[in-house]
N, C-alpha and C. Protein backbone atom coordinates (compact mmCIF):
# COMPACT_ATOMS: atom_id res chain seq x y z
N UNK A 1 -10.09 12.40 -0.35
CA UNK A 1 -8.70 12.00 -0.40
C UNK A 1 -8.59 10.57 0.12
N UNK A 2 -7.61 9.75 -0.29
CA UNK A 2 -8.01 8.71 -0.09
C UNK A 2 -6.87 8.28 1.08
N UNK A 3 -6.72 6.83 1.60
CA UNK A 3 -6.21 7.28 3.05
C UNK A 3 -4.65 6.82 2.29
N UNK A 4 -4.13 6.16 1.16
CA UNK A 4 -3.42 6.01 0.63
C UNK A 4 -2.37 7.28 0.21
N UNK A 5 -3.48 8.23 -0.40
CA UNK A 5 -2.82 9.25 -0.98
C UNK A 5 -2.50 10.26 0.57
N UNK A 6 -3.18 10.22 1.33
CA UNK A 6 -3.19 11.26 2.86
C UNK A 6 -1.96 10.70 3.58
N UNK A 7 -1.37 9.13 3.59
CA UNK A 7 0.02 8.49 3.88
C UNK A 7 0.83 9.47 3.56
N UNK A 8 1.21 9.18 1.89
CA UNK A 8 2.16 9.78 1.16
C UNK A 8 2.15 11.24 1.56
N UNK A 9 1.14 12.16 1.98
CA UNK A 9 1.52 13.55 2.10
C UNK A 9 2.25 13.57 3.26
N UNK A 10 1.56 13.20 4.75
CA UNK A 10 1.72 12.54 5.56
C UNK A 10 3.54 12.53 5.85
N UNK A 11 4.18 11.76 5.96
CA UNK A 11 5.18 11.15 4.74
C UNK A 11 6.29 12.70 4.88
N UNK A 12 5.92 13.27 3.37
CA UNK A 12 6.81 14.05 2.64
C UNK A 12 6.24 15.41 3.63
N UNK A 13 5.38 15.59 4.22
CA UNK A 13 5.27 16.75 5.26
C UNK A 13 5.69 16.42 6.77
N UNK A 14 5.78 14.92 7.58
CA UNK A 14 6.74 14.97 7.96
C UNK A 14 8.34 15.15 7.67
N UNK A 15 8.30 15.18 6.70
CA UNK A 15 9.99 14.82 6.32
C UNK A 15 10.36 16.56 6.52
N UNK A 16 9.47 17.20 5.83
CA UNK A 16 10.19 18.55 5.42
C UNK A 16 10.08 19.36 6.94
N UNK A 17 9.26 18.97 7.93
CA UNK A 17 8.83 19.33 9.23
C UNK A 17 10.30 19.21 9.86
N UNK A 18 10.68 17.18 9.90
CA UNK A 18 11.81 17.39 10.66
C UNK A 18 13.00 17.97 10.10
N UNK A 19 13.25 18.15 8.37
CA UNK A 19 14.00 18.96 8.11
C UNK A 19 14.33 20.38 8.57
N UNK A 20 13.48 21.10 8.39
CA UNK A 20 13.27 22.06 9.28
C UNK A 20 13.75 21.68 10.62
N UNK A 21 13.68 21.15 11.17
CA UNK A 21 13.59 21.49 12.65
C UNK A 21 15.44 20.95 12.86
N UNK A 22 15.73 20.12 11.97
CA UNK A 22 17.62 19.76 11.84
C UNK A 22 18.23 20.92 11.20
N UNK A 23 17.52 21.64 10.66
CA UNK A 23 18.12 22.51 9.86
C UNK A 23 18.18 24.29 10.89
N UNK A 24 17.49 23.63 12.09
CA UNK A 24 17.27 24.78 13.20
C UNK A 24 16.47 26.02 12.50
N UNK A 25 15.25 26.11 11.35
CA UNK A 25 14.80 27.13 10.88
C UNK A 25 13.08 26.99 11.24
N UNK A 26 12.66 27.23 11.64
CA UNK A 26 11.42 27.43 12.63
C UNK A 26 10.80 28.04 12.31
N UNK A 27 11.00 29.14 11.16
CA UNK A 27 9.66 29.97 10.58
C UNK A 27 8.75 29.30 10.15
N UNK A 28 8.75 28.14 9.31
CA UNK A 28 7.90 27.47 8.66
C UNK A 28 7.05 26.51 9.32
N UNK A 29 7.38 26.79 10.11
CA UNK A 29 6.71 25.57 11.40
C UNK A 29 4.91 26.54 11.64
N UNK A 30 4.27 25.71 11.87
CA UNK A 30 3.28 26.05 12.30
C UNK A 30 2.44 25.32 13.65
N UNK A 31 2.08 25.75 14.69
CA UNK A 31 2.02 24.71 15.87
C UNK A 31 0.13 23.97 15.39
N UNK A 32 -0.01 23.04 16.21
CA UNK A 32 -1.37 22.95 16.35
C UNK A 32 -2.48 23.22 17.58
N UNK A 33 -1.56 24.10 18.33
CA UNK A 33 -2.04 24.34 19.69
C UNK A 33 -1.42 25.14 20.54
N UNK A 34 -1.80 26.59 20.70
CA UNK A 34 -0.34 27.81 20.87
C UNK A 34 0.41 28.44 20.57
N UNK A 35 0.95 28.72 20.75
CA UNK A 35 2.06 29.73 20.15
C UNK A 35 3.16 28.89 19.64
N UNK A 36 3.63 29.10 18.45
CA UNK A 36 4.84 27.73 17.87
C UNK A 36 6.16 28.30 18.63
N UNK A 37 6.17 29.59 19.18
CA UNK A 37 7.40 29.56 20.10
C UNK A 37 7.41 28.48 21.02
N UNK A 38 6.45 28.45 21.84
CA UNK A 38 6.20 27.35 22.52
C UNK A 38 6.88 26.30 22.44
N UNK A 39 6.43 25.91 21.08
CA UNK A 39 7.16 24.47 20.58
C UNK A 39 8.72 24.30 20.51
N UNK A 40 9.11 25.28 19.39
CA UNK A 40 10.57 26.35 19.89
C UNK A 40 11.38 25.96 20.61
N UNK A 41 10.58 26.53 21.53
CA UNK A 41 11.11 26.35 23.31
C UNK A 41 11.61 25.33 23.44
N UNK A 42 10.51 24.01 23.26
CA UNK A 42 11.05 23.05 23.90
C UNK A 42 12.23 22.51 22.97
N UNK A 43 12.09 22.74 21.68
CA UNK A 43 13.24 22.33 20.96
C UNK A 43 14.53 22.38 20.96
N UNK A 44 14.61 23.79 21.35
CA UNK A 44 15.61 24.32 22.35
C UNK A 44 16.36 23.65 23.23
N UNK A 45 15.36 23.42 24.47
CA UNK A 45 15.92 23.04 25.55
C UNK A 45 16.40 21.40 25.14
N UNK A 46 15.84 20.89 24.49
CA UNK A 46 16.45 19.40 24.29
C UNK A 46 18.05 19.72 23.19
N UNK A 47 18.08 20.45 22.62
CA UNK A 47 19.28 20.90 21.95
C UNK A 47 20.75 21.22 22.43
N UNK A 48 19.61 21.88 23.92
CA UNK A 48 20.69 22.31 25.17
C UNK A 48 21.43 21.23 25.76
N UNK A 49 20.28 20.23 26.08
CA UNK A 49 20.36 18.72 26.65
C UNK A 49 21.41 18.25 25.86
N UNK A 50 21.82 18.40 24.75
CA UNK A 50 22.69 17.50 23.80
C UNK A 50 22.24 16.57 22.37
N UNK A 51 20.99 16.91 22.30
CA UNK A 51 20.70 16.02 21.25
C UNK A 51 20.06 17.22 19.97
N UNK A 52 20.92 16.47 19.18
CA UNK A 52 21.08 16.92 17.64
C UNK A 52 20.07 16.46 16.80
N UNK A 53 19.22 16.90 16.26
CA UNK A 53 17.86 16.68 15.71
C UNK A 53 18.58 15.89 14.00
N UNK A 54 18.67 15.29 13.47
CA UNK A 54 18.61 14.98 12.00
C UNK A 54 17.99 14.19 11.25
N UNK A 55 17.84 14.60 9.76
CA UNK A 55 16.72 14.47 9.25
C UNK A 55 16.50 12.75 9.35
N UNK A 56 15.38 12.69 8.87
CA UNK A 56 15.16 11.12 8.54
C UNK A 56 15.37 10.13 7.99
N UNK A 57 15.52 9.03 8.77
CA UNK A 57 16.16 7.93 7.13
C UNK A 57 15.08 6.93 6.92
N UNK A 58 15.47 6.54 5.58
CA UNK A 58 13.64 5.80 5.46
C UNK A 58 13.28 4.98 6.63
N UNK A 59 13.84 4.39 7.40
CA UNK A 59 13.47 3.42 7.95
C UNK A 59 12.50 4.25 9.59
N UNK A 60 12.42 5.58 9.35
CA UNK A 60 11.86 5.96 9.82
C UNK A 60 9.85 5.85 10.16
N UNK A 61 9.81 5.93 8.74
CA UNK A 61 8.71 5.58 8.04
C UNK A 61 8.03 4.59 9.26
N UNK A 62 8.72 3.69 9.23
CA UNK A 62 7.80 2.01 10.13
C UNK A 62 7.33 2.32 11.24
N UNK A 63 7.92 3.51 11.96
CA UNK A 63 7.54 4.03 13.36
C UNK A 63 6.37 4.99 13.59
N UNK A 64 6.26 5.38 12.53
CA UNK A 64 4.90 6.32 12.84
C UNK A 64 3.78 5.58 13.41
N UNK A 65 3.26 6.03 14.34
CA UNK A 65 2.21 5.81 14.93
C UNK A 65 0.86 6.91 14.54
N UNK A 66 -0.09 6.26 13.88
CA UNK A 66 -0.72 7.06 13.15
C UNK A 66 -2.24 6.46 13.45
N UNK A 67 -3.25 7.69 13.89
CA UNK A 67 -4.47 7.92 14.13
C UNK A 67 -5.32 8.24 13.27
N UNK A 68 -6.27 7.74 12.51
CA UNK A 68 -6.83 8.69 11.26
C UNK A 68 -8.34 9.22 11.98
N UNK A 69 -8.24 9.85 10.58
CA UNK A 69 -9.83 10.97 10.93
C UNK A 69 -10.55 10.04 11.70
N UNK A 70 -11.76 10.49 12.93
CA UNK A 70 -12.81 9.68 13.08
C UNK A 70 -13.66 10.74 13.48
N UNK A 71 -14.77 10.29 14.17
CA UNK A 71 -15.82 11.23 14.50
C UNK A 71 -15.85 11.88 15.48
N UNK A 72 -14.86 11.78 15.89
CA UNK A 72 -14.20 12.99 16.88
C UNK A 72 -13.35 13.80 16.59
N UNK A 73 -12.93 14.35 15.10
CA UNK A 73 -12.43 14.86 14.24
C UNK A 73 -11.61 14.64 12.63
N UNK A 74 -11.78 15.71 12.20
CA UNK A 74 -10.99 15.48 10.63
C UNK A 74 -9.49 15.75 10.68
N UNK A 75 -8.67 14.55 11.40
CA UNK A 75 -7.56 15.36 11.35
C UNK A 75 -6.79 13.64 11.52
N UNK A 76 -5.25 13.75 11.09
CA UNK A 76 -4.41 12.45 11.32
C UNK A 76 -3.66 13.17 12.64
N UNK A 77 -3.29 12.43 13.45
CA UNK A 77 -2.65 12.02 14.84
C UNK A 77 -1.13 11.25 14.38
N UNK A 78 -0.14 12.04 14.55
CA UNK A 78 1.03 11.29 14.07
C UNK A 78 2.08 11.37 15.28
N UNK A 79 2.73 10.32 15.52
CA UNK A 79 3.89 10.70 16.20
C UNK A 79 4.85 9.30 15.68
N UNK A 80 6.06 9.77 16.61
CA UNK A 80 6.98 8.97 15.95
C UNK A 80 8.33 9.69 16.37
N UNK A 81 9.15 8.53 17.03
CA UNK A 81 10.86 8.71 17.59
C UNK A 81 11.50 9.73 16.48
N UNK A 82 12.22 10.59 17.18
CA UNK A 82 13.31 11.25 16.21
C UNK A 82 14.80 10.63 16.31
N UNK A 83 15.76 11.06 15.38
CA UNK A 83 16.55 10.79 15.45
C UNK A 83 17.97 12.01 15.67
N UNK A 84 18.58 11.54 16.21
CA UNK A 84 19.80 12.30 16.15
C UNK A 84 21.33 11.95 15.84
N UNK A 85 21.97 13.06 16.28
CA UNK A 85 23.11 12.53 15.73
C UNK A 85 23.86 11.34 16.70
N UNK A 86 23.67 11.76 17.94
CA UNK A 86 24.61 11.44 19.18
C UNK A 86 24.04 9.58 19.12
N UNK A 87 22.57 9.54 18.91
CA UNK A 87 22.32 8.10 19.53
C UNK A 87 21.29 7.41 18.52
N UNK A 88 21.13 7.81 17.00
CA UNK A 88 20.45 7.33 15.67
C UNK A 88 19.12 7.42 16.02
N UNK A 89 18.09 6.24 16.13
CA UNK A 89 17.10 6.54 16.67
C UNK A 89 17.08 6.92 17.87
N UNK A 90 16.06 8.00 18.30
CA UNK A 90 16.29 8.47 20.03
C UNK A 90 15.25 8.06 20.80
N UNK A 91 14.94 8.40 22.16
CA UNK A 91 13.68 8.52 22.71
C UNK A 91 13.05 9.60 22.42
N UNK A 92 13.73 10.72 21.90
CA UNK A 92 12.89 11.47 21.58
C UNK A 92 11.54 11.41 20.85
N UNK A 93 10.53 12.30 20.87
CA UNK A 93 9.08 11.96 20.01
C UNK A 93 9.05 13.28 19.69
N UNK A 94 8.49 13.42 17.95
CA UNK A 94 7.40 14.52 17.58
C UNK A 94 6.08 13.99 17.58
N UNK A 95 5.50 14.77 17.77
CA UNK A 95 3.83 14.67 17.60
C UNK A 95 3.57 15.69 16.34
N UNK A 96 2.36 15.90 15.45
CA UNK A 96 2.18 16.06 14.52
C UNK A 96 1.17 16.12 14.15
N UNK A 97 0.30 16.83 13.49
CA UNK A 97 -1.51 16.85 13.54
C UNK A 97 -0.95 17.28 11.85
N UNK A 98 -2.27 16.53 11.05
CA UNK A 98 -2.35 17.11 9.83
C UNK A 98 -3.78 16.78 9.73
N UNK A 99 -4.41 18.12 9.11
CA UNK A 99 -5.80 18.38 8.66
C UNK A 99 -5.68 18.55 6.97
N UNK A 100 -6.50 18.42 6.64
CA UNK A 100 -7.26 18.80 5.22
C UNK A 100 -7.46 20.68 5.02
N UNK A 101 -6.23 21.12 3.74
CA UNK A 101 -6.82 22.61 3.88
C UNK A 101 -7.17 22.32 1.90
N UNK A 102 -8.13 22.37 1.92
CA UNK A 102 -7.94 22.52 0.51
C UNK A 102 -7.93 20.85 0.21
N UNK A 103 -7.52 20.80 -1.35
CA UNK A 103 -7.14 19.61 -1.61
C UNK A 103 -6.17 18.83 -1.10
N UNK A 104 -5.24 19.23 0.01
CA UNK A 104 -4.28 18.78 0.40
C UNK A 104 -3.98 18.43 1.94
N UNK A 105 -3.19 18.31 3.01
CA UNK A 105 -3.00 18.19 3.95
C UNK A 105 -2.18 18.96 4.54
N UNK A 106 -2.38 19.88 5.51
CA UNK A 106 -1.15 21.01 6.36
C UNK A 106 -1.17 20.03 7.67
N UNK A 107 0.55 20.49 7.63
CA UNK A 107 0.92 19.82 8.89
C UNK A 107 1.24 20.86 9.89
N UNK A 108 1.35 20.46 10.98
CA UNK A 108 1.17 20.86 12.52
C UNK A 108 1.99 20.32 13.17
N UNK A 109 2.76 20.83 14.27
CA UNK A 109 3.36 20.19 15.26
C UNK A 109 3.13 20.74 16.47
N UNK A 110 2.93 19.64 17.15
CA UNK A 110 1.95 19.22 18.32
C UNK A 110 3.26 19.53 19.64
N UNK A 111 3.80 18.65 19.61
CA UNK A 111 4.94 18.35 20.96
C UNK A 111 5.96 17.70 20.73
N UNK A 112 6.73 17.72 21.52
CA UNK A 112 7.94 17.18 21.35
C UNK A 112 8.47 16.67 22.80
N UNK A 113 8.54 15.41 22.97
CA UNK A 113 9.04 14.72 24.47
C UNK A 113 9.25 13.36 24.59
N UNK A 114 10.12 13.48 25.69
CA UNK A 114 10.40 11.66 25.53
C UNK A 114 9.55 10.93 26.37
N UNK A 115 8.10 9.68 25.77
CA UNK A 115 7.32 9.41 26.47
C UNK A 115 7.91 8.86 28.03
């Protein structure tokens, strides 16, 4: 896969990740480390806090901070500010792991916190 085409999945599997997660539906979530209640959890509690998760606008894109495969594993390292309603871009962060299943890339979510 080339690291061009692994962007673009990248990309459109974050998007549908933080959709999900604005859309408050969590089944589809899959963690990369634990139990995805876990993750849940913390989603939760920042929800409690006041901040409204919504989806992305392109200009999201420029912020990813992105790790690619190396020889300390086959996997991309993603994170990147969320946004909400109350304050547009936030301090908030997802983290994000995507591996290779198949021809394609599954995404993962890692954590969620404000560095």
């Amino acid at each position: 896969m080339s690291d061009e085409s692994a962007i673009k999945q990248i990309h459109v599997l974050a998007t549908e990740i933080v959709h999900e997660l604005a859309a408050e539906r969590y089944e589809r979530l899959r963690a990369a480390r634990g139990p995805v209640a876990d993750f849940v959890d913390a989603v939760k509690r920042f929800r409690n806090d006041g901040f409204t998760i919504i989806d992305l606008p392109s200009a999201a894109y420029a912020k990813f901070d992105m790790s690619e495969p190396n020889e300390f594993g086959n996997y991309w390292l993603v994170n990147f500010p969320l946004w909400t309603r109350e304050d547009g871009e936030s301090d908030l962060h997802l983290y994000l792991v995507f591996q290779p299943e198949g021809e394609a890339l599954a995404g993962y979510v890692d954590d969620i916190y404000v560095p």
